[in-house]
N, C-alpha and C. Protein backbone atom coordinates (compact mmCIF):
# COMPACT_ATOMS: atom_id res chain seq x y z
N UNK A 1 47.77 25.28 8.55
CA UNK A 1 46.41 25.63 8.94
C UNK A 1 45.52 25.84 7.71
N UNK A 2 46.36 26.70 6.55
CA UNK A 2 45.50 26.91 5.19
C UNK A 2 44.76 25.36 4.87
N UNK A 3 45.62 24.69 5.09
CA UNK A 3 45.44 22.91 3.89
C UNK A 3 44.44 22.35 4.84
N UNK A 4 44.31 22.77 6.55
CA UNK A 4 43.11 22.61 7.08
C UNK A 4 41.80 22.62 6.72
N UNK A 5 41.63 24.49 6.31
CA UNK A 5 40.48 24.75 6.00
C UNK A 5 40.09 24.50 4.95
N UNK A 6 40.74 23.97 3.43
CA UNK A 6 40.10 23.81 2.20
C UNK A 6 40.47 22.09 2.39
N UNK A 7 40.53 21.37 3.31
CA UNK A 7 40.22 19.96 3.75
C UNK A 7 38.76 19.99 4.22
N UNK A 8 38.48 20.61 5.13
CA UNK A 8 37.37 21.18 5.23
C UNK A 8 36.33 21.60 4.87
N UNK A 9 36.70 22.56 3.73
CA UNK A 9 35.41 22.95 2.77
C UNK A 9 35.44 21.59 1.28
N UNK A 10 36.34 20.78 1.41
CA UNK A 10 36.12 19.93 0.77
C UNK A 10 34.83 18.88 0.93
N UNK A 11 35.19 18.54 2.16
CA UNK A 11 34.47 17.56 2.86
C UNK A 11 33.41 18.22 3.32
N UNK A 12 32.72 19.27 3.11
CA UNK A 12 31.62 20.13 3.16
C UNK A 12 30.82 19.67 1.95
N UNK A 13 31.71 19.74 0.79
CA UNK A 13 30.96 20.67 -0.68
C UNK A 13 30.41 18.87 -0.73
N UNK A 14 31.48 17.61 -0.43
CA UNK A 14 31.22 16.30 -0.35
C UNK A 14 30.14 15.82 0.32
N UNK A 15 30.07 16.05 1.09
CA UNK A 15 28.72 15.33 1.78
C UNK A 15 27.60 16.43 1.50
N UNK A 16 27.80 17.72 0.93
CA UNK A 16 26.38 18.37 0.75
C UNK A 16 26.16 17.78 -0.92
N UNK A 17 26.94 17.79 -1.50
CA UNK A 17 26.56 16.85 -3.05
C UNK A 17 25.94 15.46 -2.57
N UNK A 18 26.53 14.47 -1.63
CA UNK A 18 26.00 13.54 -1.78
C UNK A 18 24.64 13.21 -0.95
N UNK A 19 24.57 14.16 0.01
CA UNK A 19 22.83 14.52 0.52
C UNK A 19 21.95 14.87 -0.59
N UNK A 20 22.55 16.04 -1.39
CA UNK A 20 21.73 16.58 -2.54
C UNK A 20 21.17 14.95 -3.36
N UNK A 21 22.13 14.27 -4.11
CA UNK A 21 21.97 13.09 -4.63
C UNK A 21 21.05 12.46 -3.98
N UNK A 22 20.84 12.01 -2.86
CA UNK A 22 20.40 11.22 -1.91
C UNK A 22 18.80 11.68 -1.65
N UNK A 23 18.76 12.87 -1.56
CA UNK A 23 17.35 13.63 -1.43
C UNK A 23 16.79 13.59 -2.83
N UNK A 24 17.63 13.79 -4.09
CA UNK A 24 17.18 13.72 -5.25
C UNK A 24 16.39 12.18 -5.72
N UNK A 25 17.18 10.96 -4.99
CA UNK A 25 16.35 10.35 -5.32
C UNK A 25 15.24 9.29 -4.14
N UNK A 26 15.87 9.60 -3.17
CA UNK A 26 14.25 9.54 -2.67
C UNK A 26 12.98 10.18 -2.73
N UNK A 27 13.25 11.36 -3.67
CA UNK A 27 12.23 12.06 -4.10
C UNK A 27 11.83 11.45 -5.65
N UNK A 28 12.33 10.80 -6.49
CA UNK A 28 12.17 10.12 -7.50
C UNK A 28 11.80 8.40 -7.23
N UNK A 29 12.23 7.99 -6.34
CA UNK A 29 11.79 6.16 -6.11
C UNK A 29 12.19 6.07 -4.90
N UNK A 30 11.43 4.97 -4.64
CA UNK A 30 11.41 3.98 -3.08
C UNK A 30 12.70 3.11 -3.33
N UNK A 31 13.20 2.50 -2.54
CA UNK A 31 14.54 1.69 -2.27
C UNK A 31 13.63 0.45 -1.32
N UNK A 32 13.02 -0.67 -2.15
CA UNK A 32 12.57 -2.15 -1.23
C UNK A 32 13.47 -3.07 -0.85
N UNK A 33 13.16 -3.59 -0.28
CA UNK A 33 13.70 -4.89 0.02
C UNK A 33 13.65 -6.22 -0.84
N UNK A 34 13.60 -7.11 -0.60
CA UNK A 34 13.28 -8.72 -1.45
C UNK A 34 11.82 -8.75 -1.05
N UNK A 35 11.26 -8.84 -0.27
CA UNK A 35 10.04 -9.40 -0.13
C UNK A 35 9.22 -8.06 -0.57
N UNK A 36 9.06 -6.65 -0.51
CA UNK A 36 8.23 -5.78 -0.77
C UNK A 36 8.23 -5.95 -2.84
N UNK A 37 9.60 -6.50 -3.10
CA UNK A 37 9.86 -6.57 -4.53
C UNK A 37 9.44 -7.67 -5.13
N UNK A 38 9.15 -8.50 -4.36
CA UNK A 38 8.37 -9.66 -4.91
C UNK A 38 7.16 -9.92 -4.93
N UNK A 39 6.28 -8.73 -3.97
CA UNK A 39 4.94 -8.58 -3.38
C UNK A 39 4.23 -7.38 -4.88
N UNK A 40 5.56 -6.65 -5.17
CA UNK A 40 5.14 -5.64 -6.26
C UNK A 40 5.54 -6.39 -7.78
N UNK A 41 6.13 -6.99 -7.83
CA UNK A 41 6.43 -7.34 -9.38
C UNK A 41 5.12 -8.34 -10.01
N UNK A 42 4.37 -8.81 -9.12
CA UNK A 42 2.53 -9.01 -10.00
C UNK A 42 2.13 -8.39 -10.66
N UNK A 43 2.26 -7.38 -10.22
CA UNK A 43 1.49 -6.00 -10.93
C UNK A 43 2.20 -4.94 -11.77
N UNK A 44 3.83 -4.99 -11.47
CA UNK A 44 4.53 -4.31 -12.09
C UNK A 44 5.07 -4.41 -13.10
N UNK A 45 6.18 -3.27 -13.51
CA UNK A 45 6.99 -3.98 -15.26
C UNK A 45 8.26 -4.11 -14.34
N UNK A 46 8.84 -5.36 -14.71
CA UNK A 46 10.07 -5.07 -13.69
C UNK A 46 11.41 -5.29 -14.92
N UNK A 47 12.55 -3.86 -14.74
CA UNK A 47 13.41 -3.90 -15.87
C UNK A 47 14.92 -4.06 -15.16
N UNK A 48 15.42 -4.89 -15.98
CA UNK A 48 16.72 -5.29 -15.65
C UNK A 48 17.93 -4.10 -16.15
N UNK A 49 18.78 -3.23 -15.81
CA UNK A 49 19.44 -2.20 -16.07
C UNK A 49 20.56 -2.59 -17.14
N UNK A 50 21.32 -3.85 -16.61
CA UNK A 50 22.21 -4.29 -16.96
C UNK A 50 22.06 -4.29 -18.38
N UNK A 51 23.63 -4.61 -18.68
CA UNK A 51 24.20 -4.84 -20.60
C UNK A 51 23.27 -6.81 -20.67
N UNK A 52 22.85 -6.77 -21.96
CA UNK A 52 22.75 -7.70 -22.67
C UNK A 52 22.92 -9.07 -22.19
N UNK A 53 24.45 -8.88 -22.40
CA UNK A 53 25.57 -10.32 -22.08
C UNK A 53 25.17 -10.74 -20.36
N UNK A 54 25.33 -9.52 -19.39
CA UNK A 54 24.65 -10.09 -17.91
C UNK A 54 23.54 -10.79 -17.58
N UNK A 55 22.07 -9.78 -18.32
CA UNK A 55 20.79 -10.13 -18.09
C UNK A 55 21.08 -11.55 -18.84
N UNK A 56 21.35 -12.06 -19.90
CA UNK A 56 21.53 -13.43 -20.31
C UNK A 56 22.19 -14.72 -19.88
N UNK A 57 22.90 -14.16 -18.64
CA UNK A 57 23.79 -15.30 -17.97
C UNK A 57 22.78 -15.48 -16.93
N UNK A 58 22.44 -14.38 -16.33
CA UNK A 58 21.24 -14.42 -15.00
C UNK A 58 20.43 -13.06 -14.73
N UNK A 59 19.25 -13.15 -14.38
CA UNK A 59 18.15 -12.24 -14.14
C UNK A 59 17.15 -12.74 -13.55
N UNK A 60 16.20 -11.78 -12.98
CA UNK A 60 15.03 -11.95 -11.96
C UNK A 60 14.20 -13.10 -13.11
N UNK A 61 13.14 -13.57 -12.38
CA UNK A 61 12.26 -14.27 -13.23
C UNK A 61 11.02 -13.02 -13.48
N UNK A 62 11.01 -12.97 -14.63
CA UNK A 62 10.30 -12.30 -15.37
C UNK A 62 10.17 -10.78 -15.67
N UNK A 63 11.81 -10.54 -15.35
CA UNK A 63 12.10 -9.40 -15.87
C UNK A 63 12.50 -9.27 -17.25
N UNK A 64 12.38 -7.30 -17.94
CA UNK A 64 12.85 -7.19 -18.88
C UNK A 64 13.95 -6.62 -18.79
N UNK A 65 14.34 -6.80 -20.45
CA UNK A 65 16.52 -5.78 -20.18
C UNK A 65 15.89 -4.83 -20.80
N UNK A 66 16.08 -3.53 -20.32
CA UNK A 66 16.71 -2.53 -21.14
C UNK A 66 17.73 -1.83 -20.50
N UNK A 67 18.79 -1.86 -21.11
CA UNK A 67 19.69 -1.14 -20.11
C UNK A 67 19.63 0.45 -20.68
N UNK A 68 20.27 0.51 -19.61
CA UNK A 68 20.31 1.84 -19.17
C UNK A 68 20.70 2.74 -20.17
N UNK A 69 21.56 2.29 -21.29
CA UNK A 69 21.47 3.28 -22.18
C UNK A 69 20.60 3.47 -23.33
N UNK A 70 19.60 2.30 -22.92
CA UNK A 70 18.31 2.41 -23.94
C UNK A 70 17.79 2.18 -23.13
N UNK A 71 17.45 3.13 -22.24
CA UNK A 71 16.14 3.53 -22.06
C UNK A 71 15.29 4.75 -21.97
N UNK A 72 16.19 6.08 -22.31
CA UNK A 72 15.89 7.01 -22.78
C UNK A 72 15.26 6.78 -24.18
N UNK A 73 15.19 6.15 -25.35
CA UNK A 73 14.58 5.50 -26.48
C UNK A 73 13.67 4.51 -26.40
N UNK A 74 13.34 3.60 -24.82
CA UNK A 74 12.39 2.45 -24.44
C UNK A 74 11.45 2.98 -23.56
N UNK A 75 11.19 4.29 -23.17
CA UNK A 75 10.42 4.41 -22.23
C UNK A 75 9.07 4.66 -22.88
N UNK A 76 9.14 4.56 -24.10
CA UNK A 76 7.51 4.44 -24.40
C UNK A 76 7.29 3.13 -24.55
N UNK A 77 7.67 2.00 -24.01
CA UNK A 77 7.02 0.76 -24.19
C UNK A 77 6.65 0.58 -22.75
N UNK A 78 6.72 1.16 -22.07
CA UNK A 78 6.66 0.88 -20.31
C UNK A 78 4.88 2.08 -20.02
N UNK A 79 4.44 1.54 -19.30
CA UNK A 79 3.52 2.18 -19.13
C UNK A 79 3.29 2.95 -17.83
N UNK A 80 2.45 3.74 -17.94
CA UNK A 80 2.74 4.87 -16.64
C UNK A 80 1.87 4.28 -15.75
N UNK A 81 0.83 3.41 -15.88
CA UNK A 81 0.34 3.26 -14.67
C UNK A 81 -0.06 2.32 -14.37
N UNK A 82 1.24 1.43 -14.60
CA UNK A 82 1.68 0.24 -13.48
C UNK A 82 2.87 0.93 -12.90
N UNK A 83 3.27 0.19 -11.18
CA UNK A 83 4.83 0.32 -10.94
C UNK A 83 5.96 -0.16 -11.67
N UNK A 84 6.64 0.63 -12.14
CA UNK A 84 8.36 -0.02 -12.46
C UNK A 84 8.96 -0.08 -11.48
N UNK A 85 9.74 -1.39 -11.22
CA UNK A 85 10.73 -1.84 -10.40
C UNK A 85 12.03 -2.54 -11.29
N UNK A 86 12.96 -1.50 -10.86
CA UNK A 86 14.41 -1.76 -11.54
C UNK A 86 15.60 -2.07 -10.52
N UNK A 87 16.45 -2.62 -11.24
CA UNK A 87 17.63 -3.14 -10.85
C UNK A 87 18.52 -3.24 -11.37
N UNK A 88 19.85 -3.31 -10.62
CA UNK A 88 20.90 -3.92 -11.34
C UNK A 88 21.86 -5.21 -10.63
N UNK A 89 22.92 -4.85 -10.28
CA UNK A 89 23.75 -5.61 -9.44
C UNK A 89 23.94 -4.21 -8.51
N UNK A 90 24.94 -5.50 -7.51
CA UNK A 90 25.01 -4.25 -5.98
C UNK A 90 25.77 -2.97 -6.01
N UNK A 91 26.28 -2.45 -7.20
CA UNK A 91 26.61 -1.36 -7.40
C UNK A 91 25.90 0.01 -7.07
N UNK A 92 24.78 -0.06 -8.04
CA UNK A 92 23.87 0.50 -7.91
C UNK A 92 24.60 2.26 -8.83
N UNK A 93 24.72 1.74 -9.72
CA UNK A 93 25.60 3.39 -10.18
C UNK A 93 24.42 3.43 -11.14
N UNK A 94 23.23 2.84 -11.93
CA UNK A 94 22.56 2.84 -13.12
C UNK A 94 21.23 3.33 -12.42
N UNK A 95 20.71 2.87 -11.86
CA UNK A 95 19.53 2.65 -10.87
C UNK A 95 18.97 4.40 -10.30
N UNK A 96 19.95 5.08 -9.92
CA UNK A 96 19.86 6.55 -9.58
C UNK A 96 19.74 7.28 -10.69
N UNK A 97 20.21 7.16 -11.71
CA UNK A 97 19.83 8.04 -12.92
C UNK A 97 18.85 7.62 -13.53
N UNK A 98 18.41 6.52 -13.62
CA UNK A 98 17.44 5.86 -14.35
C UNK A 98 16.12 5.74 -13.51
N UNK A 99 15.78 6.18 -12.49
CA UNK A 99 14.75 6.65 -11.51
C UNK A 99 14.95 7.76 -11.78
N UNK A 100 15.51 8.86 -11.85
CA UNK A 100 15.48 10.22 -12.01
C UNK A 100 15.08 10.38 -13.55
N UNK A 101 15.03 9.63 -14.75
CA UNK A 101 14.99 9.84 -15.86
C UNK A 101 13.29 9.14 -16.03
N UNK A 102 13.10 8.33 -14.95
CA UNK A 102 11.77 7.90 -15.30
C UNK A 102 10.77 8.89 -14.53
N UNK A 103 10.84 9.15 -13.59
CA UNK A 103 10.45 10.37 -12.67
C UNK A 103 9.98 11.54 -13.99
N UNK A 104 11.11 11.80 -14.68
CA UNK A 104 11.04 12.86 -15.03
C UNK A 104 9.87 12.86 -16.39
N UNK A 105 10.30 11.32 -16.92
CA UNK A 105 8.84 11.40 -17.82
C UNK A 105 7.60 11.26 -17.59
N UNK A 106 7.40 10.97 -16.09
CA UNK A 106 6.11 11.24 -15.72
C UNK A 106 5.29 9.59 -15.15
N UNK A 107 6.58 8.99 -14.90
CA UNK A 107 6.29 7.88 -13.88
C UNK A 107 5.89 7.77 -12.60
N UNK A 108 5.43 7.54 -11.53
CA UNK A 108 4.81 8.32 -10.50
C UNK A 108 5.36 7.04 -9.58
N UNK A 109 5.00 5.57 -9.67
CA UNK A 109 5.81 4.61 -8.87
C UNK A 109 6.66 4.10 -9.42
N UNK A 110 8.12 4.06 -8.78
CA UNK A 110 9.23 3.66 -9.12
C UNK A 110 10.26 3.06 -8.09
N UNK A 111 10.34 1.89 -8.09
CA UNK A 111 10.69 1.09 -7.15
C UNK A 111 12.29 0.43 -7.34
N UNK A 112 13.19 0.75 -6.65
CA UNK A 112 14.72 -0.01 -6.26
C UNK A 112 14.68 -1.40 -5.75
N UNK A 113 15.24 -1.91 -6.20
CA UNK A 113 15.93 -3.48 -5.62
C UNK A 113 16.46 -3.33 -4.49
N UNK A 114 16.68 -3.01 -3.34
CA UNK A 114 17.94 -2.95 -2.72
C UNK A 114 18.89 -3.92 -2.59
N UNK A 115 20.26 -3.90 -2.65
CA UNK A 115 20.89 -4.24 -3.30
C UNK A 115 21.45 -4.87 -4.49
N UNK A 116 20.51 -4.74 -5.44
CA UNK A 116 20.14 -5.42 -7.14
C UNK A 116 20.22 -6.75 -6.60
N UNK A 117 20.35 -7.43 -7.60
CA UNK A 117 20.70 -8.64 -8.24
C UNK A 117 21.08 -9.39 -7.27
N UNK A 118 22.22 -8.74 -7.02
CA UNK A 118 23.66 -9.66 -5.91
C UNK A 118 22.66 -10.09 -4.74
N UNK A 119 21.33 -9.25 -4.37
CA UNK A 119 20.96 -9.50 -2.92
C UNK A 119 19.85 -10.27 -3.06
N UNK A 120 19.12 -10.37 -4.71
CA UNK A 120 17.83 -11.33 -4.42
C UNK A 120 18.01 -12.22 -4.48
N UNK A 121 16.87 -13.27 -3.57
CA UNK A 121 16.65 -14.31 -3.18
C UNK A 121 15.61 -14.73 -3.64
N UNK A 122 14.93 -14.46 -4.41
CA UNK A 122 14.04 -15.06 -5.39
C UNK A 122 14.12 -15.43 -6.66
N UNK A 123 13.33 -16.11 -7.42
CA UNK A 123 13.28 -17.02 -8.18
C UNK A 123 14.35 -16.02 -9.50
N UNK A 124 15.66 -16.87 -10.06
CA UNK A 124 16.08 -16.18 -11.14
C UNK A 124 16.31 -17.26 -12.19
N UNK A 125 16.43 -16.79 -13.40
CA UNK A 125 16.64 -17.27 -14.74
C UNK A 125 18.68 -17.49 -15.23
N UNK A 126 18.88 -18.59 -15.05
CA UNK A 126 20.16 -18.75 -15.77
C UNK A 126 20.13 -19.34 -16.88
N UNK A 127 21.45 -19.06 -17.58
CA UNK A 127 22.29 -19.44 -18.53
C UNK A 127 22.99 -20.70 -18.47
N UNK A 128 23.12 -22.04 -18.86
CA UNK A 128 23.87 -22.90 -18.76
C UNK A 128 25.19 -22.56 -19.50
């Protein structure tokens, strides 16, 4: 019965962390689709999350790389008042911290891929 109840408060402390997460960043960026992301990247800066070697095999058309671990050091080249719209692939593990880190410097629209990379259907840039 003990291994019950701390099964229990496990799967408590679990889904109240991952609500917390979840509220954290719909309070930091929108999550679009393909077509709302293609309707916003006219006007927007749109940044690719990914390492180097990925964005160079394939990426959106007319996105930039900074990945994710430079972009705590790149966010003064991005400007506050256009939208950023970021991505990665369908993971999506870069994308939540990196809306919360742009949020926090004082970005106001900040826009998700939904499902990165893997899910758009618009125009991309390869690597032969």
């Amino acid at each position: 019965m003990e291994t019950f109840w701390v099964f229990l408060v496990f799967l408590a402390v679990l889904g109240a962390w991952m609500g917390f997460n979840y509220w954290r960043l719909r309070r930091a960026a929108t999550v679009i689709d393909n077509g709302e992301f293609a309707e916003k990247m006219h006007g927007g800066q749109v940044i690719d999350l990914r390492d180097p070697s990925e964005f160079n095999r394939k990426h959106i058309l007319g996105a930039r790389n900074i990945p994710y671990q430079q972009l705590r050091q790149s966010t003064a080249a991005l400007r506050k008042d256009r939208p950023v719209l970021i991505y990665e692939n369908d993971r999506g593990q870069l994308v939540t911290p990196a809306a919360l880190h742009l949020k926090k410097q004082g970005f106001n629209e900040i826009y998700i891929l939904s499902y990165g990379l893997n899910g758009w259907n618009g125009k991309v840039k390869t690597t032969k």
